[in-house]
Structures are given as C-alpha cells and as structure tokens.
C-alpha atoms as a PDB file:
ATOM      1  CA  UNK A   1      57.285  -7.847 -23.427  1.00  0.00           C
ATOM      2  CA  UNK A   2      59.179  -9.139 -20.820  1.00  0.00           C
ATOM      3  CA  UNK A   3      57.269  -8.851 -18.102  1.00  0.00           C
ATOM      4  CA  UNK A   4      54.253 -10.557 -19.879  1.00  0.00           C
ATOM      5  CA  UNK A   5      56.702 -13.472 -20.714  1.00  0.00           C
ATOM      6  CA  UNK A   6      57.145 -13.598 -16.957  1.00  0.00           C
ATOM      7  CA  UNK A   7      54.291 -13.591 -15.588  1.00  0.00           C
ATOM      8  CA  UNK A   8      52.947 -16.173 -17.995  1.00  0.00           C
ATOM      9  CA  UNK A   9      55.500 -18.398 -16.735  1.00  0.00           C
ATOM     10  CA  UNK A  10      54.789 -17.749 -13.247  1.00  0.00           C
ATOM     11  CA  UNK A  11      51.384 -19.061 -13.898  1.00  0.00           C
ATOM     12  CA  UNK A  12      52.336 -21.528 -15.809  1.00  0.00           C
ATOM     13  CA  UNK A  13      54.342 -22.632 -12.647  1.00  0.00           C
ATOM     14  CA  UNK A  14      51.845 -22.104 -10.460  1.00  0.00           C
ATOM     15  CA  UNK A  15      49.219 -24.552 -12.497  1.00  0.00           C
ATOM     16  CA  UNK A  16      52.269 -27.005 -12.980  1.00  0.00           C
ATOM     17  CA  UNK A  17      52.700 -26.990  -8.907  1.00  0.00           C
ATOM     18  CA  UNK A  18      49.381 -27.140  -8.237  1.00  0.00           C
ATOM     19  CA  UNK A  19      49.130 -30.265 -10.390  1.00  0.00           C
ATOM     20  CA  UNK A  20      51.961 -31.770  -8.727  1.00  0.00           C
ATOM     21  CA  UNK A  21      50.135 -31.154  -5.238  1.00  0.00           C
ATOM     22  CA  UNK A  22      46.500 -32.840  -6.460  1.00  0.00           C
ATOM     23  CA  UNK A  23      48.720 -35.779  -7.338  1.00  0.00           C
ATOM     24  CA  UNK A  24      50.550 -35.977  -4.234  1.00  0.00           C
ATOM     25  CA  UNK A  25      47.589 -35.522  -2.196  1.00  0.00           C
ATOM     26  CA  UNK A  26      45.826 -38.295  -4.043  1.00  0.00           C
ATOM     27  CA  UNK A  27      48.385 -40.691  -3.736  1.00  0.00           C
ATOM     28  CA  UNK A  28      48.508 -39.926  -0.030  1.00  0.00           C
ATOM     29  CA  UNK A  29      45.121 -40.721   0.164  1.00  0.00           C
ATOM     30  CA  UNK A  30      45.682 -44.021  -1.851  1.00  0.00           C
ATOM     31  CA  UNK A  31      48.429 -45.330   0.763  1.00  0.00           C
ATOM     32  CA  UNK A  32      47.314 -43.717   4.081  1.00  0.00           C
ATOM     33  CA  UNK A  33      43.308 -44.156   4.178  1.00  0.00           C
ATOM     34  CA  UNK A  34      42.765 -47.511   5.347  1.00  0.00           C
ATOM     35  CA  UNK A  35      40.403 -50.314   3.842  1.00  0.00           C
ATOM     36  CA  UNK A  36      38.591 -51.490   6.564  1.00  0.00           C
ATOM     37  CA  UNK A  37      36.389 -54.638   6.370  1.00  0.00           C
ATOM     38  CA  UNK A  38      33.992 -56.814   8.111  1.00  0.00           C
ATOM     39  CA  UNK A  39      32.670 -60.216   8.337  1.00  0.00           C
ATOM     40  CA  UNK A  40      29.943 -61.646  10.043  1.00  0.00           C
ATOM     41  CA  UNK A  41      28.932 -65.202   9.560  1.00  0.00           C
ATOM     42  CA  UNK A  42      26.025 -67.525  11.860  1.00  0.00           C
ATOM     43  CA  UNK A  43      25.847 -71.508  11.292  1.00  0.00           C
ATOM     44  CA  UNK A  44      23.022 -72.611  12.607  1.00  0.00           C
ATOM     45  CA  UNK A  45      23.141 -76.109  11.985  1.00  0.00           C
ATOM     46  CA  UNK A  46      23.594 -76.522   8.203  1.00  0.00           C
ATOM     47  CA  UNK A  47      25.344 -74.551   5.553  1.00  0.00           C
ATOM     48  CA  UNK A  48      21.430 -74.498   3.956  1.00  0.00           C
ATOM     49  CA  UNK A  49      20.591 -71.818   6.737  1.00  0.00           C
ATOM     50  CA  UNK A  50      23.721 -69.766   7.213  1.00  0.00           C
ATOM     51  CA  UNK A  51      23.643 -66.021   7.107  1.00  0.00           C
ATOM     52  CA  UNK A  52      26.879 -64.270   5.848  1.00  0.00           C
ATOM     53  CA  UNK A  53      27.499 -60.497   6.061  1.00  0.00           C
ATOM     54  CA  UNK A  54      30.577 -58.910   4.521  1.00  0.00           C
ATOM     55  CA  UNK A  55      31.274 -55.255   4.516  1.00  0.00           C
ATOM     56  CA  UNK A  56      33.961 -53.276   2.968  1.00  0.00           C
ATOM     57  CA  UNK A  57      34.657 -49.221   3.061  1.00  0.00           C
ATOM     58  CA  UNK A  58      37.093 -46.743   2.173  1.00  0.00           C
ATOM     59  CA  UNK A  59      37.301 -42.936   1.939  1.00  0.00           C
ATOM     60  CA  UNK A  60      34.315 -42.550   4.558  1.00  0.00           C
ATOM     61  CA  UNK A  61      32.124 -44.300   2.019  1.00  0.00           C
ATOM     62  CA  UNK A  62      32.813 -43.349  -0.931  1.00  0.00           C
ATOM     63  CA  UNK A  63      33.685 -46.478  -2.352  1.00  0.00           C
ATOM     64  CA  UNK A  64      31.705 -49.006  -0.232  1.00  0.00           C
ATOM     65  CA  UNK A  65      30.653 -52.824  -0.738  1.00  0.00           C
ATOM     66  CA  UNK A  66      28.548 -55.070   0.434  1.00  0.00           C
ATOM     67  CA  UNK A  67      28.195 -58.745   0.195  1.00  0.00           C
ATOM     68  CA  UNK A  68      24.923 -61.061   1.854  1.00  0.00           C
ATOM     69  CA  UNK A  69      24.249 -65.154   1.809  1.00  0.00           C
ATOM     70  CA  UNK A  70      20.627 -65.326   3.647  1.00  0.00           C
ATOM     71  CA  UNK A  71      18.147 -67.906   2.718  1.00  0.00           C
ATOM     72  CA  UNK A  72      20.421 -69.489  -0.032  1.00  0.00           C
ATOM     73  CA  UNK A  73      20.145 -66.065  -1.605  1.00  0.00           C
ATOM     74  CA  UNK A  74      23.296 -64.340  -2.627  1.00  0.00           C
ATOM     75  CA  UNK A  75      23.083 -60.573  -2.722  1.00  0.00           C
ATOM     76  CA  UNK A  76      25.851 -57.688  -3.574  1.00  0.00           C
ATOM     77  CA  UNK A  77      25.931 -53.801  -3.434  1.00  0.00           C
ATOM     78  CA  UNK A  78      28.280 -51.204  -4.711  1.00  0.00           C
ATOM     79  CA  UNK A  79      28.616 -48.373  -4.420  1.00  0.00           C
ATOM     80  CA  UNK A  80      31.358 -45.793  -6.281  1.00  0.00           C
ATOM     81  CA  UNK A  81      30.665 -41.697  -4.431  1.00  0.00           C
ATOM     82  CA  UNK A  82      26.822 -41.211  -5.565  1.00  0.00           C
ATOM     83  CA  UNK A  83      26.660 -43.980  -8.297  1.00  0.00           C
ATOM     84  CA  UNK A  84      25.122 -47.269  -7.275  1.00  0.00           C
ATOM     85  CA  UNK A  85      25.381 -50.527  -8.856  1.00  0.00           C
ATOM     86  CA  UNK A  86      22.761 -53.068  -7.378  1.00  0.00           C
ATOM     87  CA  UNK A  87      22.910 -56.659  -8.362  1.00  0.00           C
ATOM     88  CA  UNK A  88      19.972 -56.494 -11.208  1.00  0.00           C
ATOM     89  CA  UNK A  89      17.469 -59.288 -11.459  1.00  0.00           C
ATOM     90  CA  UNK A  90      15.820 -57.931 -15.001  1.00  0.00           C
ATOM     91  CA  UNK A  91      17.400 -61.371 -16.805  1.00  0.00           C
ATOM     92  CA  UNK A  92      15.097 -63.026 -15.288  1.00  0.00           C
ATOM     93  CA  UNK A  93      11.743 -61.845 -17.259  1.00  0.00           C
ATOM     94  CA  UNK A  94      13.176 -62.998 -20.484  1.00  0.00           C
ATOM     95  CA  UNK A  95      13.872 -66.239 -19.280  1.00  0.00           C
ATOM     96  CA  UNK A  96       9.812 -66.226 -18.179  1.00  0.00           C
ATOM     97  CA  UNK A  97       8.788 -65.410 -21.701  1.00  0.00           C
ATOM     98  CA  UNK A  98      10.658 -68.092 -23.524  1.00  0.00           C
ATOM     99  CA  UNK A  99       7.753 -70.976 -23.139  1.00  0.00           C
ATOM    100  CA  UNK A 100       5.515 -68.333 -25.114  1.00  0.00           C
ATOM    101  CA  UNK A 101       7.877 -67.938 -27.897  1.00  0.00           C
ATOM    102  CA  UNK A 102       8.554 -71.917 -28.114  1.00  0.00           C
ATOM    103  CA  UNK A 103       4.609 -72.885 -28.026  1.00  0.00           C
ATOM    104  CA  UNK A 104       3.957 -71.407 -31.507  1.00  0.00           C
ATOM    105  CA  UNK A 105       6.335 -74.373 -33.690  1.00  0.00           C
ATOM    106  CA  UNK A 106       4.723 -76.644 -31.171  1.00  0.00           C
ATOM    107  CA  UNK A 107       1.056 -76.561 -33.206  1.00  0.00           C
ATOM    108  CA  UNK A 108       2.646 -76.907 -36.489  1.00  0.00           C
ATOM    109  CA  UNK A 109       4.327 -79.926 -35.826  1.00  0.00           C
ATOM    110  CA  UNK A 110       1.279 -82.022 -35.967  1.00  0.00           C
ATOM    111  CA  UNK A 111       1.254 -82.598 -39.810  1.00  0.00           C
ATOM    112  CA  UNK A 112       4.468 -83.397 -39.827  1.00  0.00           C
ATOM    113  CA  UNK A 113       3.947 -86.639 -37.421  1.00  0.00           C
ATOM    114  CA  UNK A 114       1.540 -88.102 -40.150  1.00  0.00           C
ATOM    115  CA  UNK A 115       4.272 -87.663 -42.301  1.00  0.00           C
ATOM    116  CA  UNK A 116       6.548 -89.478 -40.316  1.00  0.00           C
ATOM    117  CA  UNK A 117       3.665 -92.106 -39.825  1.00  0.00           C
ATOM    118  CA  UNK A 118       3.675 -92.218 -43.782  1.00  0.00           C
ATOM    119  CA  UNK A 119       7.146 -92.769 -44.343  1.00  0.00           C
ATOM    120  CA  UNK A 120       7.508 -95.573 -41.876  1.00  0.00           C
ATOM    121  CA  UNK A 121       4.795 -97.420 -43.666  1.00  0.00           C
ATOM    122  CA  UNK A 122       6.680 -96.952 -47.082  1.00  0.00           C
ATOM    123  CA  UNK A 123       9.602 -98.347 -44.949  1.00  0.00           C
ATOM    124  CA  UNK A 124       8.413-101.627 -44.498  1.00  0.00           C
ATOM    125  CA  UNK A 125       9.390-103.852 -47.224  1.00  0.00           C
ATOM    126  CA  UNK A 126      12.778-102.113 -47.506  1.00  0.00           C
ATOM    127  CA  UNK A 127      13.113-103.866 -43.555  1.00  0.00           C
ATOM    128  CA  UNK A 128      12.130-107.055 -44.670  1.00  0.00           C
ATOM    129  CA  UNK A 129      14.695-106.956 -48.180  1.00  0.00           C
ATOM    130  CA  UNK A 130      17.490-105.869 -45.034  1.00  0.00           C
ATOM    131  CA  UNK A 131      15.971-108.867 -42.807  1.00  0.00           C
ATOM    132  CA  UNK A 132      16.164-111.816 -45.366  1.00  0.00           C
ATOM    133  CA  UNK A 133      19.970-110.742 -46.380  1.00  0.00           C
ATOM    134  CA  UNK A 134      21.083-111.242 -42.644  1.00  0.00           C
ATOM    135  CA  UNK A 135      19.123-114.946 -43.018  1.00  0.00           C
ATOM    136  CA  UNK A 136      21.424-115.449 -45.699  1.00  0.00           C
ATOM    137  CA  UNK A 137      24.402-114.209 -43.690  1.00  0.00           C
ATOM    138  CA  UNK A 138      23.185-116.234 -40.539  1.00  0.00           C
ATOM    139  CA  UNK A 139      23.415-119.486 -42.880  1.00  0.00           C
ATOM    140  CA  UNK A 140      26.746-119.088 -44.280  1.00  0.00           C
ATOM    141  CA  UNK A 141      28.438-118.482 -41.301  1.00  0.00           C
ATOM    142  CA  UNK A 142      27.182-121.695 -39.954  1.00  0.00           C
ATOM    143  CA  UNK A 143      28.501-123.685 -43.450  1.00  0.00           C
ATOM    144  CA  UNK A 144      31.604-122.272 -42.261  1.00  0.00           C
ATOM    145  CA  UNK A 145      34.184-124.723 -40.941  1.00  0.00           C
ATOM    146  CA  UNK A 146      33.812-123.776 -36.752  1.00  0.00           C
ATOM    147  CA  UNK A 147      37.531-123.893 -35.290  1.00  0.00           C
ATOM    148  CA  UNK A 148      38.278-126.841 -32.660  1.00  0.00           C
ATOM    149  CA  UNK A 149      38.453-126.096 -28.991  1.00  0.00           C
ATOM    150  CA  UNK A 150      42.235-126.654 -29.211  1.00  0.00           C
ATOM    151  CA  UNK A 151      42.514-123.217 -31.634  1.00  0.00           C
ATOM    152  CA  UNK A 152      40.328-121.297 -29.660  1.00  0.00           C
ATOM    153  CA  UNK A 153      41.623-122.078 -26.116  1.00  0.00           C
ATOM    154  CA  UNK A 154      45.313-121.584 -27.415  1.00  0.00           C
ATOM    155  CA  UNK A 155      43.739-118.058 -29.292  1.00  0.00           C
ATOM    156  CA  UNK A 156      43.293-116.893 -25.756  1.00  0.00           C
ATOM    157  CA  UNK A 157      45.836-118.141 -24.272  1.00  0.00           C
ATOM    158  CA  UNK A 158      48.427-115.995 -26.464  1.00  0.00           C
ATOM    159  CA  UNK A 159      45.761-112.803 -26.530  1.00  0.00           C
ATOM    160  CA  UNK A 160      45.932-113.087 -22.639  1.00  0.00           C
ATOM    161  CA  UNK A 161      49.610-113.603 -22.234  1.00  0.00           C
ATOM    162  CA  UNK A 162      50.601-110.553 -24.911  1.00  0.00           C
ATOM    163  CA  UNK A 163      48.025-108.342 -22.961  1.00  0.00           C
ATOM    164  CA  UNK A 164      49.646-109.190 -19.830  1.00  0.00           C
ATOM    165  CA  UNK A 165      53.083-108.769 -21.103  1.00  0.00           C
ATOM    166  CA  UNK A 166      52.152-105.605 -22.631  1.00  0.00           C
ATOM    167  CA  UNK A 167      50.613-104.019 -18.825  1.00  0.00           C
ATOM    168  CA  UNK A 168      53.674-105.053 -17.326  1.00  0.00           C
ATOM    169  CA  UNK A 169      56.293-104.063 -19.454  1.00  0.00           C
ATOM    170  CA  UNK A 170      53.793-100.327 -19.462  1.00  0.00           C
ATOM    171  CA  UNK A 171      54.026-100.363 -15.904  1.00  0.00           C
ATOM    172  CA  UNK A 172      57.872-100.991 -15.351  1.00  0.00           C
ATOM    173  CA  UNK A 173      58.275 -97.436 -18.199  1.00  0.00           C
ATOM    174  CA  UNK A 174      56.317 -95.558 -15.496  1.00  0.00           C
ATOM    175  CA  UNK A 175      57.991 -96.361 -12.542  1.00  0.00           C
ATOM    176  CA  UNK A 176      61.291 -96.038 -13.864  1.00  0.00           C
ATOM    177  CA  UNK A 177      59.968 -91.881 -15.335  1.00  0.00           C
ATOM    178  CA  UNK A 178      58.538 -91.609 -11.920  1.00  0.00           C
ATOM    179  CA  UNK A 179      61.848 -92.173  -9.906  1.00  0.00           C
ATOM    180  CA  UNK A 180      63.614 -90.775 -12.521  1.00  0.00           C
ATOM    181  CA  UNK A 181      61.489 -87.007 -12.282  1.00  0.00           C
ATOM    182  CA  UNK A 182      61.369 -87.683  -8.025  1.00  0.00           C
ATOM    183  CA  UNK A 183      65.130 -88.245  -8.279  1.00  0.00           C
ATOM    184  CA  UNK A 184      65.794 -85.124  -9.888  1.00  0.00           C
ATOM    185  CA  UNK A 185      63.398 -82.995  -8.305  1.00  0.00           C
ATOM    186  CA  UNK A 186      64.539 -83.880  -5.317  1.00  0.00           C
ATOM    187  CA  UNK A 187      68.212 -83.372  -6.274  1.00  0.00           C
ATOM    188  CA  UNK A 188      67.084 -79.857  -7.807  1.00  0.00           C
ATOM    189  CA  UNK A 189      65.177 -79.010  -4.837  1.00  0.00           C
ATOM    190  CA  UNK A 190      68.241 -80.296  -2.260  1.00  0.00           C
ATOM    191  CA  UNK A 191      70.540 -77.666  -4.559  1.00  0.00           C
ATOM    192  CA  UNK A 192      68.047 -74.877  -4.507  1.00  0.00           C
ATOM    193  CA  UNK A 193      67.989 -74.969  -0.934  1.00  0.00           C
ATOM    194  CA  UNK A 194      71.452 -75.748   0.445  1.00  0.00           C
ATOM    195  CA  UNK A 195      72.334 -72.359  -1.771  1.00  0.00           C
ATOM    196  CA  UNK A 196      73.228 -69.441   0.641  1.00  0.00           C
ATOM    197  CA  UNK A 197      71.740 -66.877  -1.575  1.00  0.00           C
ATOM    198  CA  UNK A 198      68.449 -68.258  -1.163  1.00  0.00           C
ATOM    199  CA  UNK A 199      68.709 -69.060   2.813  1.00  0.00           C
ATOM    200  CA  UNK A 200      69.384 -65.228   2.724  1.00  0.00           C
ATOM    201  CA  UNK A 201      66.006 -64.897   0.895  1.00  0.00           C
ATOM    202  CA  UNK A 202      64.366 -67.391   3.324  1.00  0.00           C
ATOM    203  CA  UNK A 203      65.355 -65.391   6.162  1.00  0.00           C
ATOM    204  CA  UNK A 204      64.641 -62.143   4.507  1.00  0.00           C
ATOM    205  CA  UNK A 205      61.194 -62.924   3.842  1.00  0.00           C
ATOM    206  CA  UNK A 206      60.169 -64.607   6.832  1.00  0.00           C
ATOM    207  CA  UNK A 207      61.238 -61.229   9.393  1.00  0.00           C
ATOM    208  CA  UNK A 208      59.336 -59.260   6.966  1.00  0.00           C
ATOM    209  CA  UNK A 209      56.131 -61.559   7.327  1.00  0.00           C
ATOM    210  CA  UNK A 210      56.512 -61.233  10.942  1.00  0.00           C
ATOM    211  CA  UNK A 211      56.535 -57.449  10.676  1.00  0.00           C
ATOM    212  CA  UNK A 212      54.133 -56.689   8.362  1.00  0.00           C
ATOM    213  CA  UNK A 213      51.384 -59.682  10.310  1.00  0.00           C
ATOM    214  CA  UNK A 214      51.909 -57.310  13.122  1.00  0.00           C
ATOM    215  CA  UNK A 215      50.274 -54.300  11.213  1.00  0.00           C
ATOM    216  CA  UNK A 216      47.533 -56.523   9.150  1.00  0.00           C
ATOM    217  CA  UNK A 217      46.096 -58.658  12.029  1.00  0.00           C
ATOM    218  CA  UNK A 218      42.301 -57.902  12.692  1.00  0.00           C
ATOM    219  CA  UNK A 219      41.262 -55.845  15.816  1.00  0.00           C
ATOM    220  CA  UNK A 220      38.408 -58.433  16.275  1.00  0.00           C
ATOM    221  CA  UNK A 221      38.919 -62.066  15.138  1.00  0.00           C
ATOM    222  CA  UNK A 222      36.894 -64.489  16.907  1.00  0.00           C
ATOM    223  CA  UNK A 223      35.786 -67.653  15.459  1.00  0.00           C
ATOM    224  CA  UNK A 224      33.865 -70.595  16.879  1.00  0.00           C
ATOM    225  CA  UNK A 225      33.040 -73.412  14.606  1.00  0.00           C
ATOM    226  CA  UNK A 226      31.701 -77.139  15.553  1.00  0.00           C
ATOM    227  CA  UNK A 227      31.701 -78.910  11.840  1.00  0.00           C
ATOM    228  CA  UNK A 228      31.775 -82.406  10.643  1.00  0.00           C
ATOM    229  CA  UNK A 229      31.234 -84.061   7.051  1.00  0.00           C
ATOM    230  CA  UNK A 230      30.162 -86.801   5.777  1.00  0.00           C
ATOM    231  CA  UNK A 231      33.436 -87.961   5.157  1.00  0.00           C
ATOM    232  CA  UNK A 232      35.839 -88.218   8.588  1.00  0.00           C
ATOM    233  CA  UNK A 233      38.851 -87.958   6.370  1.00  0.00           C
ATOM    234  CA  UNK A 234      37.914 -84.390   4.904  1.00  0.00           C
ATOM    235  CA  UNK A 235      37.023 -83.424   8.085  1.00  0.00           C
ATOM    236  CA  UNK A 236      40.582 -84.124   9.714  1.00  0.00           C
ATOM    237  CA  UNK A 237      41.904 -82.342   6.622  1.00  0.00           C
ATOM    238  CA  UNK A 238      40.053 -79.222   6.916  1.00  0.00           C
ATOM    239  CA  UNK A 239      40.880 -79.138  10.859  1.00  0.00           C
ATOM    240  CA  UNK A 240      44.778 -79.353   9.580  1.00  0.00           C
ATOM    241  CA  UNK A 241      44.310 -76.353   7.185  1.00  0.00           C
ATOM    242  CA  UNK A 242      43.077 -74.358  10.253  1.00  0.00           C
ATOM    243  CA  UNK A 243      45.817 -75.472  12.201  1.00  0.00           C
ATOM    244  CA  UNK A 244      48.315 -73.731  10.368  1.00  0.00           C
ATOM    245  CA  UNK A 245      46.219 -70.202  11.062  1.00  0.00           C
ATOM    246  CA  UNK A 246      46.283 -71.170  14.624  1.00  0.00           C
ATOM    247  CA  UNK A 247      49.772 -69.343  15.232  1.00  0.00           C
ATOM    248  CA  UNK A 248      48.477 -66.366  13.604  1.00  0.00           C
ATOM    249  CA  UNK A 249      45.531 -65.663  15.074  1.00  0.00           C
ATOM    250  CA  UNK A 250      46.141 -66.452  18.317  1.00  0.00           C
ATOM    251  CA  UNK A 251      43.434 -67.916  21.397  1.00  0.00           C
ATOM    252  CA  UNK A 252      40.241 -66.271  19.811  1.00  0.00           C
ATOM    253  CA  UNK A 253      39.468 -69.175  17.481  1.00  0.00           C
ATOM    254  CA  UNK A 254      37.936 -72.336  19.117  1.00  0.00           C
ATOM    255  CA  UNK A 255      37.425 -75.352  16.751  1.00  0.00           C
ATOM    256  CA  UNK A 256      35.472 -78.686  17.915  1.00  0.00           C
ATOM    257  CA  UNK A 257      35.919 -81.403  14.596  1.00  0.00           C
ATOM    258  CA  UNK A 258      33.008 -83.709  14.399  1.00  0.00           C
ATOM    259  CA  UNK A 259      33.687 -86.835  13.155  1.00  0.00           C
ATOM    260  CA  UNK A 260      30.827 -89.300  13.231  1.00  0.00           C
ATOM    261  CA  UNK A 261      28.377 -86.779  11.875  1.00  0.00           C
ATOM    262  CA  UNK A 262      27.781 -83.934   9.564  1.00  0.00           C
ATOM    263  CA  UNK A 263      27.261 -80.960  11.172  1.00  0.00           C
ATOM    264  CA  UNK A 264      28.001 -76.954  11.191  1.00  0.00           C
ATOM    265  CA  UNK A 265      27.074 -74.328  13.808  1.00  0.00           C
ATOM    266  CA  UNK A 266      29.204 -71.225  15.365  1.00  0.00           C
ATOM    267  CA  UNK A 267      29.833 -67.834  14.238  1.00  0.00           C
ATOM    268  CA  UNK A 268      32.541 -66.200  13.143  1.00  0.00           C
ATOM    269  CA  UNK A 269      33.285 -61.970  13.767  1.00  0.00           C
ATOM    270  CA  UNK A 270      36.451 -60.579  11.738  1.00  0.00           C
ATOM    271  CA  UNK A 271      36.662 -56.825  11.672  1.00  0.00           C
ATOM    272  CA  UNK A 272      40.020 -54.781  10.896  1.00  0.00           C
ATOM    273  CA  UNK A 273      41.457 -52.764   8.198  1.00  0.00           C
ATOM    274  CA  UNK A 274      44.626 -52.562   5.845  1.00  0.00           C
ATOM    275  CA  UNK A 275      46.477 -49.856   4.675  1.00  0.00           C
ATOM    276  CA  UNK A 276      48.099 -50.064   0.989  1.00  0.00           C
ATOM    277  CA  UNK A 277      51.475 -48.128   2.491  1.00  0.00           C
ATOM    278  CA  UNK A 278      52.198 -51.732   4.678  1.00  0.00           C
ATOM    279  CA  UNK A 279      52.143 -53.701   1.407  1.00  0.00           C
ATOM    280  CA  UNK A 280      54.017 -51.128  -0.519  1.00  0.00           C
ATOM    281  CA  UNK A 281      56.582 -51.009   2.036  1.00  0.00           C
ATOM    282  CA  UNK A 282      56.647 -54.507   2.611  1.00  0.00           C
ATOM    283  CA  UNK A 283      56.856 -55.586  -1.489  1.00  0.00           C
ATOM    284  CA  UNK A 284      59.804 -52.410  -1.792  1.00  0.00           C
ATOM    285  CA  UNK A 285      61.619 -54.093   1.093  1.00  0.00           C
ATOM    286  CA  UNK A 286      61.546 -57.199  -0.655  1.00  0.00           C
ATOM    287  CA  UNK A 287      62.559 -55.776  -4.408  1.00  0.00           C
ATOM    288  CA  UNK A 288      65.771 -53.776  -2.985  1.00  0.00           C
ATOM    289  CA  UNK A 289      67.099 -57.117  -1.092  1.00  0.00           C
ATOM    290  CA  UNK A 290      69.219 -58.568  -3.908  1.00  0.00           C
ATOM    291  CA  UNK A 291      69.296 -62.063  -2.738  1.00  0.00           C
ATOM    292  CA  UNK A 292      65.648 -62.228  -2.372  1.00  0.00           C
ATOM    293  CA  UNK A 293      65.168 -60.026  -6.110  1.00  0.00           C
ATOM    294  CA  UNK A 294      67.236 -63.141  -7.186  1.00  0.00           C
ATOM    295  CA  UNK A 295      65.486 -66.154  -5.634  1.00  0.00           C
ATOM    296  CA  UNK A 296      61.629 -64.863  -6.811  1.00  0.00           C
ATOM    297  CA  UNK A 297      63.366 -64.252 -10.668  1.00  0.00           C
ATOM    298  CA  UNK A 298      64.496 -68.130 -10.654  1.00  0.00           C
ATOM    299  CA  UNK A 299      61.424 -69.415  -8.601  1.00  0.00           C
ATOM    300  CA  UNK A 300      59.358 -67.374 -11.681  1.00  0.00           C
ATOM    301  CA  UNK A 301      61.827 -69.046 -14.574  1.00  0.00           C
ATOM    302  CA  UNK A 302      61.084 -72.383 -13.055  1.00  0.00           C
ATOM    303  CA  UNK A 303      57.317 -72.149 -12.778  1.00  0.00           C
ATOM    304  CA  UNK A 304      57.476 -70.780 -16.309  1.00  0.00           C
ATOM    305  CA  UNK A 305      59.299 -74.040 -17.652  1.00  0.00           C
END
C-alpha cells in the first residue's frame, strides 16, 4: 500500500515539475526572443504617392505582421503560427447592393406627390385668412405712437454702455483666475521640484534612460527627408520635434525644412529589434527605487485630480 502511495506521488511530482519547466521555458521565450521590426518608407514628391512598408516578427515567424500604404491603399497581414487573418474586403458587396434595395419605395412614391399637390391646393385660402391678419397687424403698429429720436438714441446709448461694462468687468474675472491658477501652479511646480526626493527620482530615471537607449537603438536608422507645408510656421514646428530625436539617433538622419513650398521626398530605413527582458529590467529598476516609487505615485494622484 505503501509503495503504491509512493510512487503515485513520485509521478505526481514528476507532472508537477514538468509543469513548472513548460512555464519557465515559456516565459524565457517571452523575455529573451527578440521582436524585431522594420520600416521602409519612399516620398516621392507628395504624401499622395508614398509607399510605406512595415514589418514585424517574433518566434521565427510565428507571430508575424505586416503593414503596406501603396497607391493610397492601406493594407495589413497577420499572421498567429498557421492561422492567417487578412484584412477582408467582403463589406464592401453589401454596400453595392443597397441602391437595389432603396429603388423599390422610389416607384411608390409617385401617388403620394399628387397628394401633396392636393393638399397644397386645399391650403390656399387658409394662406390668405393668415395673410390678411398680418395686414391688420401691419396697420396697428403704425397707429402706434413711434418713440422720438431722443428715446431711441439714449435706448442705445445705455444698451451699449451696460454691454460694454458687462465685457469688461467679464474680462477683469478671467485674468484675475488666470494669474491666480499660473500663480499657483507655478508655486506647486517650484515645490515639486526643489524637493530632494524627487531630484533623486530625476536622476534615477534619467541614468536608466541612458542605459536602456543603449540596448533599444536600431542597428539601421537612416532617414533623409526634404518637407515643407503650406504653412512655414508648422513646418519650423515639425523640424523642432525632430530636433529633440537628433541626440538620440545620432548623424544618420539628414533633414532639409522647406519653407516657401510644400513639398516631401526622401526615404527613411529603420530596422532593429527589442527584447521584453530590457523593459522588464528597466520598469523593476524603477519600482524598487523608493524615491522614484514615490514621485510616479504623486505625479499619478495629481493627474488624477
């Protein structure tokens, strides 16, 4: 009896280890196979005839995407082991049948526009009853005593005085809320900066940015881009948004702003791969640093105010 009490537990452990192993082996796969992506982009001339490639694998294809912008067509493709899930286009039959459906009521509506005919002719002395009463109106307005130019010029006088007192006296309530709420945000903002706890944070986060930028920058990143818009002022906005990747991406991405005309040619190449174990690592790194645990928990408190 014993022995079969034993060696039903031993299998029993067995099963439960070998359990333990799938799962380890799985989540090994999850943070140590990398997601590697790719983008290809061409600009022509205009943003009408650009061609747009993006590719994404993991698992040597088993899961597997793929993005396309040709022809101001958008196209996707996924694709999960052996099951594929094409973007369908079957919607668009239906939509083709609908002027069939609709031209049936259209033929029956004819008797009901001689009805409508009919009833307007019924109408008519009803309109002419409503037309003689605003005569009537029309005359006893003019019996009416008409006020002197002295009323009606001092009538606008006070409507246009009490409307202007009432825009300026709006205007002076929002300027006072609006240096009241800058005054205090700035004072909050002053506090929640000058605190040591948080220049901890500050510092915390910013070497672990630098470490983990090291491990997520592309192998290829080239990008060559001569744009303009319509408008020189978006343009010079857009070109400051890229300057802040500048430091980040190094000398591989050349950028010539157009400002006199609207415009869009280059190609860009980006082609590199992430691994879930840097993030995990990095957001773990972050979590056990008290200070910065602290700083996100009151950054989250305010936003949620």
């Amino acid at each position: 009896m014993l022995h079969i009490i034993g060696l039903i537990l031993r299998i029993l452990g067995i099963l439960l280890l070998g359990i333990i192993g799938l799962l380890l082996l799985l989540l090994c796969i999850l943070l140590f196979v990398p997601v590697r992506y790719e983008l290809k982009a061409e600009f022509p001339g205009e943003l009408s005839s650009a061609k747009v490639r993006f590719r994404l694998t993991w698992l040597l294809h088993f899961l597997s995407a793929r993005v396309h912008y040709e022809e101001q067509e958008f196209a996707w493709w996924l694709r999960v082991a052996w099951k594929k899930f094409p973007n369908a286009e079957e919607p668009d039959k239906e939509t083709e049948e609908e002027p069939n459906i609709k031209k049936e009521p259209d033929a029956k509506q004819e008797p009901d526009e001689k009805e409508t005919t009919d009833i307007d002719i019924k109408e008519i002395p009803e309109d002419s009853s409503i037309k003689w009463t605003e005569r009537e109106n029309q005359e006893n307005r003019k019996k009416e005593k008409k006020p002197s130019v002295y009323e009606r010029l001092k009538r606008k006088i006070i409507t246009i005085w009490q409307k202007i007192k009432y825009t300026f006296a709006k205007i002076c309530g929002k300027i006072k809320d609006i240096s009241k709420n800058i005054s205090d945000t700035k004072e909050a903002i002053q506090i929640f900066l000058n605190d040591e706890v948080h220049r901890s944070a500050f510092r915390k986060v910013k070497k672990e940015l630098i470490w983990i930028k090291r491990l997520l920058k592309p192998k290829i990143f080239q990008v060559r881009l001569n744009y303009g818009f319509e408008d020189p002022c978006l343009t010079g906005q857009i070109l400051g948004l890229l300057g802040m990747v500048y430091p980040f991406v190094g000398d591989n991405m050349e950028i010539e702003p157009d400002f006199e005309q609207k415009v869009l040619k280059g190609d860009i190449h980006i082609k590199g791969r992430i691994r879930i174990i840097h993030l995990a690592v990095f957001a773990v790194k972050l979590f056990v640093h008290k200070e910065t645990r602290k700083t996100i928990m009151e950054v989250i408190h305010m936003v949620m105010k």
